[in-house]
C-alpha atoms as a PDB file:
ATOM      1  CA  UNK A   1     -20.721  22.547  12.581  1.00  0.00           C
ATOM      2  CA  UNK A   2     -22.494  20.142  14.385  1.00  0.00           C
ATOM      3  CA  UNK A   3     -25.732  20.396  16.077  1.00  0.00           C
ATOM      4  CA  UNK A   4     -27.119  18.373  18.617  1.00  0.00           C
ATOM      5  CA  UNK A   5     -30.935  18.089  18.732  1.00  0.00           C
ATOM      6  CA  UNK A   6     -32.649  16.634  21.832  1.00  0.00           C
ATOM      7  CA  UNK A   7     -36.478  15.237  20.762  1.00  0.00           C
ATOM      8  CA  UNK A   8     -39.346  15.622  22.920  1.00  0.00           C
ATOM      9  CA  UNK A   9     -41.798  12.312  22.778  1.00  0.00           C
ATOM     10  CA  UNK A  10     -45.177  13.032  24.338  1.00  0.00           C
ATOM     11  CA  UNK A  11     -47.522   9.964  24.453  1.00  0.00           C
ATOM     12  CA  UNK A  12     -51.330  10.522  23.673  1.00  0.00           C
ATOM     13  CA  UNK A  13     -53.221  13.555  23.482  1.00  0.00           C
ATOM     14  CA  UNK A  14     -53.227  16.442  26.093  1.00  0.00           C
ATOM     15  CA  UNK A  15     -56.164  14.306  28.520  1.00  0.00           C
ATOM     16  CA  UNK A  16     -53.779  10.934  28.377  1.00  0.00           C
ATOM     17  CA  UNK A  17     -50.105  12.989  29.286  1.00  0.00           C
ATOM     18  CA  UNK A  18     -49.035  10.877  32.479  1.00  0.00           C
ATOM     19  CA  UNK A  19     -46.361  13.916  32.907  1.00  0.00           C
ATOM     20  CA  UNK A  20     -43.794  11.385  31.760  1.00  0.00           C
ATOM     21  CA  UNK A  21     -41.253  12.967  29.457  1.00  0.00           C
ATOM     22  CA  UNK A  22     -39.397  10.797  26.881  1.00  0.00           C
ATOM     23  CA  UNK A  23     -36.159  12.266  26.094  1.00  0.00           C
ATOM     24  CA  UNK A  24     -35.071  10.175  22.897  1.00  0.00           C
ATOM     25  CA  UNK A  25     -31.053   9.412  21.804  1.00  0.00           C
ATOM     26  CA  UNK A  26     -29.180  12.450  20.371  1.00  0.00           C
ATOM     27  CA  UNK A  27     -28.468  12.199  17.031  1.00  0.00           C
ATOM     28  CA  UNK A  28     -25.973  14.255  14.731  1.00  0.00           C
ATOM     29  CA  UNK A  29     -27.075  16.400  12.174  1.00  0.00           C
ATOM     30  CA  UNK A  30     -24.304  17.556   9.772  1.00  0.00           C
ATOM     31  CA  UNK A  31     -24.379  21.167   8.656  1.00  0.00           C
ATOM     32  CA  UNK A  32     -23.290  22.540   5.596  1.00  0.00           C
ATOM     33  CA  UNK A  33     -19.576  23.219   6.599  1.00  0.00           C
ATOM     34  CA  UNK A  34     -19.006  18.857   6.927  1.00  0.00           C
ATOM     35  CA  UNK A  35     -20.093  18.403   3.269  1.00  0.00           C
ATOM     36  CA  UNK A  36     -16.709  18.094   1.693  1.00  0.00           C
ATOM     37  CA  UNK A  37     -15.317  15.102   0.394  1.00  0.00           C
ATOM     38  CA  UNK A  38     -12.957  14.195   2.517  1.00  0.00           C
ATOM     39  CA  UNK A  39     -15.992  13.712   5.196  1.00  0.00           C
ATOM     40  CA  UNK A  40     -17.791  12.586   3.341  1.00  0.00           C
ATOM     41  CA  UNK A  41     -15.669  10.124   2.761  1.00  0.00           C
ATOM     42  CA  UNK A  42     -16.340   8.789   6.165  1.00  0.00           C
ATOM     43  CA  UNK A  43     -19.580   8.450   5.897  1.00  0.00           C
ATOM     44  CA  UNK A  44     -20.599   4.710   6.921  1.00  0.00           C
ATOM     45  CA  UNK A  45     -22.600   2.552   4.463  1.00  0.00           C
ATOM     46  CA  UNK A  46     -25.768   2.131   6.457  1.00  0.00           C
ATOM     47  CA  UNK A  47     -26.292   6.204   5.930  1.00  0.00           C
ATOM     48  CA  UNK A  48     -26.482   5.727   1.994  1.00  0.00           C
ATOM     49  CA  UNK A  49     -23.216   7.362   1.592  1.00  0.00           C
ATOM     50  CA  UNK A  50     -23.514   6.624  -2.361  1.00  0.00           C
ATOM     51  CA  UNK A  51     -26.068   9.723  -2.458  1.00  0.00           C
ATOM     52  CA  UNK A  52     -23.459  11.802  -0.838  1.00  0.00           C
ATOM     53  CA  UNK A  53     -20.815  11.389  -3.376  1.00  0.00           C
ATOM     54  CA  UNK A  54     -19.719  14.932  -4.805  1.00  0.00           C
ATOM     55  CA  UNK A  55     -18.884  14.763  -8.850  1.00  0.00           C
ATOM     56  CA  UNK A  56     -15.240  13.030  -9.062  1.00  0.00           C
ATOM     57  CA  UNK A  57     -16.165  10.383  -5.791  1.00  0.00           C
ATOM     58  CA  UNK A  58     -17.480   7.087  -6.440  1.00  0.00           C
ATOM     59  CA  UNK A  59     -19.137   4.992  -3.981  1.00  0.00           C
ATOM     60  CA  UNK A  60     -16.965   1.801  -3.168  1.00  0.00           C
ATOM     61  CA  UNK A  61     -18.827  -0.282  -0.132  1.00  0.00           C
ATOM     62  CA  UNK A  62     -20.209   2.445   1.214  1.00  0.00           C
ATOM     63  CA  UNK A  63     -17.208   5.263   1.084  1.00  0.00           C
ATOM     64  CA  UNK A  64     -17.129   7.710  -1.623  1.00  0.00           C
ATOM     65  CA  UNK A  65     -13.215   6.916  -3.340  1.00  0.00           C
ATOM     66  CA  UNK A  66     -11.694   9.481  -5.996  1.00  0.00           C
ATOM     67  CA  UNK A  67     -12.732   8.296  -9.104  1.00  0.00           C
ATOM     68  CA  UNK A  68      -9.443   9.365 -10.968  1.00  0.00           C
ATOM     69  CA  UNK A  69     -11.127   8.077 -14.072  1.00  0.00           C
ATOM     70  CA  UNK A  70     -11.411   4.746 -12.663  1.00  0.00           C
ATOM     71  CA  UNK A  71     -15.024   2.777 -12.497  1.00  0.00           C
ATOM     72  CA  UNK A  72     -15.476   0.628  -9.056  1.00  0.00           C
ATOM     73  CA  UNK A  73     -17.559  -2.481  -8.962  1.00  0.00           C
ATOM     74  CA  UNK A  74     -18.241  -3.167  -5.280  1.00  0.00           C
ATOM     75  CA  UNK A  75     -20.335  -6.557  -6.483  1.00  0.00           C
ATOM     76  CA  UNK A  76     -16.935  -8.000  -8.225  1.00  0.00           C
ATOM     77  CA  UNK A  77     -14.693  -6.039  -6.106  1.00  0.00           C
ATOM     78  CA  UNK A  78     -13.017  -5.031  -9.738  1.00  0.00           C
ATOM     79  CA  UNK A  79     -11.823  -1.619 -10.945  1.00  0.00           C
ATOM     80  CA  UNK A  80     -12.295  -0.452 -14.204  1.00  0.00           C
ATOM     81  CA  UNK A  81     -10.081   1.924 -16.349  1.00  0.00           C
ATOM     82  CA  UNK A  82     -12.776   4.419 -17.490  1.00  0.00           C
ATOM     83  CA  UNK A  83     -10.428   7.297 -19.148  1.00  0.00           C
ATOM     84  CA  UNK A  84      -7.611   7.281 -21.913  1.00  0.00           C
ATOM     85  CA  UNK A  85      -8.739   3.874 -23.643  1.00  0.00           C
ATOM     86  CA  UNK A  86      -6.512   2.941 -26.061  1.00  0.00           C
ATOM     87  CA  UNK A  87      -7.213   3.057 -30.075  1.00  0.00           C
ATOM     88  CA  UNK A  88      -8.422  -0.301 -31.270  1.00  0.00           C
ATOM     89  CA  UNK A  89      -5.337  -3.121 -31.094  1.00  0.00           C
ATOM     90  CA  UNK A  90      -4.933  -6.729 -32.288  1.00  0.00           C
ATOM     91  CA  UNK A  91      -5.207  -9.355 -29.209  1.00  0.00           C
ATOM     92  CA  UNK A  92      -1.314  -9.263 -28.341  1.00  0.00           C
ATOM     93  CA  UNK A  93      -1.511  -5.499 -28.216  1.00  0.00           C
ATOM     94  CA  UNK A  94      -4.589  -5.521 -25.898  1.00  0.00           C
ATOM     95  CA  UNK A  95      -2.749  -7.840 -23.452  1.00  0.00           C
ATOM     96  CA  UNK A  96       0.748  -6.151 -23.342  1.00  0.00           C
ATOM     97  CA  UNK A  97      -0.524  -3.210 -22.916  1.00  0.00           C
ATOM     98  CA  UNK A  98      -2.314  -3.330 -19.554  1.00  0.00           C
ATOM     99  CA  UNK A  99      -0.009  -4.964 -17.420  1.00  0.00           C
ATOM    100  CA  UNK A 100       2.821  -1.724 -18.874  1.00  0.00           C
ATOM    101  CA  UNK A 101       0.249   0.831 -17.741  1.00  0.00           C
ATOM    102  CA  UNK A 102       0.010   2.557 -14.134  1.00  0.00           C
ATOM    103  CA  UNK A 103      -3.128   3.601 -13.919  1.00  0.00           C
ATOM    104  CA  UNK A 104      -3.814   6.425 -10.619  1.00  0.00           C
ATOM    105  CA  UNK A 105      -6.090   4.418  -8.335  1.00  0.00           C
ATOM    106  CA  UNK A 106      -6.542   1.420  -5.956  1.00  0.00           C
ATOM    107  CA  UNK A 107      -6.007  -0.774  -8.243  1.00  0.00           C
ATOM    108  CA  UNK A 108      -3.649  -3.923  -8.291  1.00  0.00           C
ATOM    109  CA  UNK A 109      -1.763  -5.802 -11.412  1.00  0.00           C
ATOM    110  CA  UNK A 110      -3.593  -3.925 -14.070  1.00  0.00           C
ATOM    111  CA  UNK A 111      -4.437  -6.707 -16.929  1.00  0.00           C
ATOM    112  CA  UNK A 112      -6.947  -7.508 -20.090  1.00  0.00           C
ATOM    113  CA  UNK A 113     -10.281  -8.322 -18.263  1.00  0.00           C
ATOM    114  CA  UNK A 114     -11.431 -12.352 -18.882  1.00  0.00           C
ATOM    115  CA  UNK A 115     -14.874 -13.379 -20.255  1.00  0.00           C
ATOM    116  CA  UNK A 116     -16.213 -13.735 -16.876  1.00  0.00           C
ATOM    117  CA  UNK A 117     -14.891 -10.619 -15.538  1.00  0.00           C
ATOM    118  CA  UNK A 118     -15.919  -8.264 -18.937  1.00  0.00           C
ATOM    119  CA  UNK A 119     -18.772 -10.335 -18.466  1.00  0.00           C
ATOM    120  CA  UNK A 120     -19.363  -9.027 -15.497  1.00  0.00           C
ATOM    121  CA  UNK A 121     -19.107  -4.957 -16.463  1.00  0.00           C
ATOM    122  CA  UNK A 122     -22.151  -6.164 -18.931  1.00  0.00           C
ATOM    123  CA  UNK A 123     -25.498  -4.384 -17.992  1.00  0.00           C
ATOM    124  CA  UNK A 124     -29.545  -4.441 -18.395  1.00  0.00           C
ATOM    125  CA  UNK A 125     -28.550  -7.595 -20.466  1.00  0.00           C
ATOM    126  CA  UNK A 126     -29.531 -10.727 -19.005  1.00  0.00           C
ATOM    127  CA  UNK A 127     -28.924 -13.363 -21.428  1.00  0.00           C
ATOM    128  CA  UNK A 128     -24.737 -12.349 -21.487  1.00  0.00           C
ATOM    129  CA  UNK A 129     -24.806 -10.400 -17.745  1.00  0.00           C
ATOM    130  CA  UNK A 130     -22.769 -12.576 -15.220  1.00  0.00           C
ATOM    131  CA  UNK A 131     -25.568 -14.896 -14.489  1.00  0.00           C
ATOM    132  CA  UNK A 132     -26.652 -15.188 -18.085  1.00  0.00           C
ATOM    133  CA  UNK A 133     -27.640 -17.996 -20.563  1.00  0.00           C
ATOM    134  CA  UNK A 134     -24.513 -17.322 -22.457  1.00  0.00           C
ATOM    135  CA  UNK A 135     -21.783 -19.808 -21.130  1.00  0.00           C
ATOM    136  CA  UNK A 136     -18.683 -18.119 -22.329  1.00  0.00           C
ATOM    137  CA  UNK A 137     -15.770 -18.196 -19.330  1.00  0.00           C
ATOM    138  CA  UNK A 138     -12.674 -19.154 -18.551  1.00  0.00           C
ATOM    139  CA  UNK A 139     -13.746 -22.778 -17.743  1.00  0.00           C
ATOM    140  CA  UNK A 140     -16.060 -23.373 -21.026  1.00  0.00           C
ATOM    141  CA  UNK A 141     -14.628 -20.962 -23.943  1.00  0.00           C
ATOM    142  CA  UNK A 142     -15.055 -23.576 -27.009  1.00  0.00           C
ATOM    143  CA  UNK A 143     -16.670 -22.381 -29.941  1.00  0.00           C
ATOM    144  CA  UNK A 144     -20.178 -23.993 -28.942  1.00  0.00           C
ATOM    145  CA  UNK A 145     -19.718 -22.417 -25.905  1.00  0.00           C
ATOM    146  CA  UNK A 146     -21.174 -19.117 -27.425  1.00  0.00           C
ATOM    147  CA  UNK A 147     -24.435 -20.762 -29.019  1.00  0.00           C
ATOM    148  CA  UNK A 148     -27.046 -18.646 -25.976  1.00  0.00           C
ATOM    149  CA  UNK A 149     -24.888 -15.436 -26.348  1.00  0.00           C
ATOM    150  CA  UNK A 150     -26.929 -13.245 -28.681  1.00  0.00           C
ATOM    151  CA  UNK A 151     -26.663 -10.278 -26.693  1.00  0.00           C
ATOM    152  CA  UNK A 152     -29.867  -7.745 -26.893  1.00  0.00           C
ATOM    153  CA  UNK A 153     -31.407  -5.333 -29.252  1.00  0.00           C
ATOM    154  CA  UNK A 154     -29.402  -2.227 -30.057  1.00  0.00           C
ATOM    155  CA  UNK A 155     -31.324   0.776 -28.307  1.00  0.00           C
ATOM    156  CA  UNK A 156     -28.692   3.308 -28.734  1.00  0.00           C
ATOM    157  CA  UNK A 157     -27.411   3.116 -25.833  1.00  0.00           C
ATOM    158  CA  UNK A 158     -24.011   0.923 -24.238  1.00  0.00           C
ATOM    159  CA  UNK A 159     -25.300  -2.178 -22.187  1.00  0.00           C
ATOM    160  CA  UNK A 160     -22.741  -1.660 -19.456  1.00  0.00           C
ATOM    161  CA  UNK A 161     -21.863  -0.168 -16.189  1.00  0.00           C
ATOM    162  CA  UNK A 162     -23.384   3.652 -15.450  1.00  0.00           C
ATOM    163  CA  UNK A 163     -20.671   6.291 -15.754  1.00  0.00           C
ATOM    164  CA  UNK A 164     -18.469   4.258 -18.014  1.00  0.00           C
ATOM    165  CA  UNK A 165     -16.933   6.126 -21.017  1.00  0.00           C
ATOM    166  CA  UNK A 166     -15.502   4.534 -24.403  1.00  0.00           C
ATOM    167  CA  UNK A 167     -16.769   3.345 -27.529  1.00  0.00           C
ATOM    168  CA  UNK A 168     -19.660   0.802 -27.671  1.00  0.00           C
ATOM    169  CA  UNK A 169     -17.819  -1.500 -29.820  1.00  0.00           C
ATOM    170  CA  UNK A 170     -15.577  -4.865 -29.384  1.00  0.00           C
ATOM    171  CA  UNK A 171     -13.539  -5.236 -26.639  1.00  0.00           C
ATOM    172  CA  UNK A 172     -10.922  -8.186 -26.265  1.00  0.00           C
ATOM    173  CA  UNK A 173     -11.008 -10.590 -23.301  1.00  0.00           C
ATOM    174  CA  UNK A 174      -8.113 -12.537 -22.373  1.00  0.00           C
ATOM    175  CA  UNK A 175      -9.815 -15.616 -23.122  1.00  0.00           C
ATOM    176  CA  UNK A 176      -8.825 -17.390 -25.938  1.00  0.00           C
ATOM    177  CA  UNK A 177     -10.880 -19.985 -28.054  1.00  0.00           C
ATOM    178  CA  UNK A 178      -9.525 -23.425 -27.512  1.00  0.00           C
ATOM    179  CA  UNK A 179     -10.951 -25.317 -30.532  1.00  0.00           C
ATOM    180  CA  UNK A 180      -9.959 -22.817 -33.160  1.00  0.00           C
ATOM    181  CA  UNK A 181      -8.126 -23.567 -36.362  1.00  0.00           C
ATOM    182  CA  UNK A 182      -5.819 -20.260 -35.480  1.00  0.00           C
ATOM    183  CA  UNK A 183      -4.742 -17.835 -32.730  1.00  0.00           C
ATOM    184  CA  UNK A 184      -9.185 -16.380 -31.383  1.00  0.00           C
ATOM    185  CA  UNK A 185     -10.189 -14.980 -28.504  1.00  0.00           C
ATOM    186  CA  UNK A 186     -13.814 -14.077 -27.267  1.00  0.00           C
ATOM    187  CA  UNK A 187     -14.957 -10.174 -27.818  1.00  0.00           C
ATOM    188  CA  UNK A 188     -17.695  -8.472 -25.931  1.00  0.00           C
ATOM    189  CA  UNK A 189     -19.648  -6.145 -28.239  1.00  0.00           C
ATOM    190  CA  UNK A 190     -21.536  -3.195 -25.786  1.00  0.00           C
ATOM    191  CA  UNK A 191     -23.881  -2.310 -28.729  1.00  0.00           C
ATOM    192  CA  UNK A 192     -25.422  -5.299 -28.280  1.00  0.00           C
ATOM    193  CA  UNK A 193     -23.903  -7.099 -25.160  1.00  0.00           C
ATOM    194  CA  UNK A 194     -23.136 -10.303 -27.147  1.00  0.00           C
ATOM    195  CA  UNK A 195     -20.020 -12.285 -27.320  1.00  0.00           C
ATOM    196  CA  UNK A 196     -18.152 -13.023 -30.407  1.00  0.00           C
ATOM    197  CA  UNK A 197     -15.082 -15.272 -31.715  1.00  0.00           C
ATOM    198  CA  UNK A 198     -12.161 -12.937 -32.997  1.00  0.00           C
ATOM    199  CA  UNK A 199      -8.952 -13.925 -35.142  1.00  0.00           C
ATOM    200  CA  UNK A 200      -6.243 -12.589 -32.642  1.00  0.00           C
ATOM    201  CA  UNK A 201      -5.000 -10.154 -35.621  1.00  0.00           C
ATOM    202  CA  UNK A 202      -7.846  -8.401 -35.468  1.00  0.00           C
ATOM    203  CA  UNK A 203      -8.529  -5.508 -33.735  1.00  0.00           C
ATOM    204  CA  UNK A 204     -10.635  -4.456 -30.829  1.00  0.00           C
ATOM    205  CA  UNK A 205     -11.045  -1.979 -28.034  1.00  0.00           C
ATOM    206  CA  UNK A 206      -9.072  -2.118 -24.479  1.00  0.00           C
ATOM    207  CA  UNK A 207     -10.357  -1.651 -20.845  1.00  0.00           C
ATOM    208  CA  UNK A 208      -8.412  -3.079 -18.536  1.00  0.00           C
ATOM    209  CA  UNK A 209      -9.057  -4.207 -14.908  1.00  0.00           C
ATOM    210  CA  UNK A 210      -7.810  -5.177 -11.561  1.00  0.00           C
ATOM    211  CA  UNK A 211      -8.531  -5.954  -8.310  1.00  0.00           C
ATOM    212  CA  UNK A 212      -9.004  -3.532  -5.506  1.00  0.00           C
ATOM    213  CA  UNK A 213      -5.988  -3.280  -2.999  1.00  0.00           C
END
């Protein structure tokens, strides 16, 4: 239901009232019956729509989007799977497998996240975060590359985004070590938010990622 209240501005006290009245804009006040999702949905960013988001919305610039076990990155612009990870795979597993799966969701050409972009789900971390000392990416992802990527202290808790689910273990980027003797590519440990060089065979976790549509 809406209500429209009308506010009364008097200037001064009682002896200075010039007999002026001030009638101010209406402005909307939403009742309980609007607070469901879908209008809250609507809800435009300069209201703080993010602290209006029921449980299964997530805020996405400014609009709360079903979260369909998705995670949404409005800084990056990048969704995150956040449900059904796959069991630990060797680095030709991990990037198969994402581009065969259809996740629900606004997301577009599902695929194995690279260092920058896993990177970039990397938080309260600021020597491996996006803006880091750590120069892992896709333009500098040589063995010496990883010398400032140390991570953090372990303080039982994963050093990435709020609300994501998983294990805090390894997880495979796409990026792949050009100087080594065989088949590496750079892992992202969430324990500690550091970066590490992986023999392809190995095995490490999956989240995959794509752009919003």
């Amino acid at each position: 239901m809406k209500r429209w209240i009308w506010l009364l501005l008097l200037t001064g006290c009682d002896a200075a009232y010039d007999g002026q009245d001030a009638l101010l804009e209406p402005f909307e006040v939403q009742g309980p019956d609007t607070a469901d999702p879908a209008k809250v949905e609507e809800v435009d960013a300069g209201s703080k729509a993010c602290d209006l988001c029921f449980d299964g919305y997530t805020c996405f610039e400014g609009q709360c989007v079903p979260d369909d076990g998705l995670l949404f990155d409005p800084a990056t612009k990048l969704v995150w799977q956040n449900r059904d990870l796959p069991a630990p795979r060797t680095w030709d597993q991990a990037w198969s497998y994402c581009p065969r799966n259809e996740f629900d969701g606004p997301g577009d050409t599902w695929r194995l996240p690279t260092a920058d972009e896993l990177r970039s789900f990397v938080r309260d971390c600021q020597n491996t975060g996006p803006q880091g000392a750590c120069q892992v990416s896709e333009s500098c992802s040589w063995y010496d590359c990883g010398s400032d990527c140390d991570g953090c202290e372990w303080t039982g808790d994963c050093y990435w985004m709020n609300g994501a689910q998983g294990e805090c273990g390894w997880y495979w980027t796409l990026t792949e070590v050009e100087d080594a003797p065989h088949k590496a590519a750079w892992q992202i440990g969430f324990m500690k938010a550091d970066l590490s060089v992986r023999s392809a065979t190995s095995k490490g976790y999956v989240r995959c990622v794509a752009d919003w549509r």
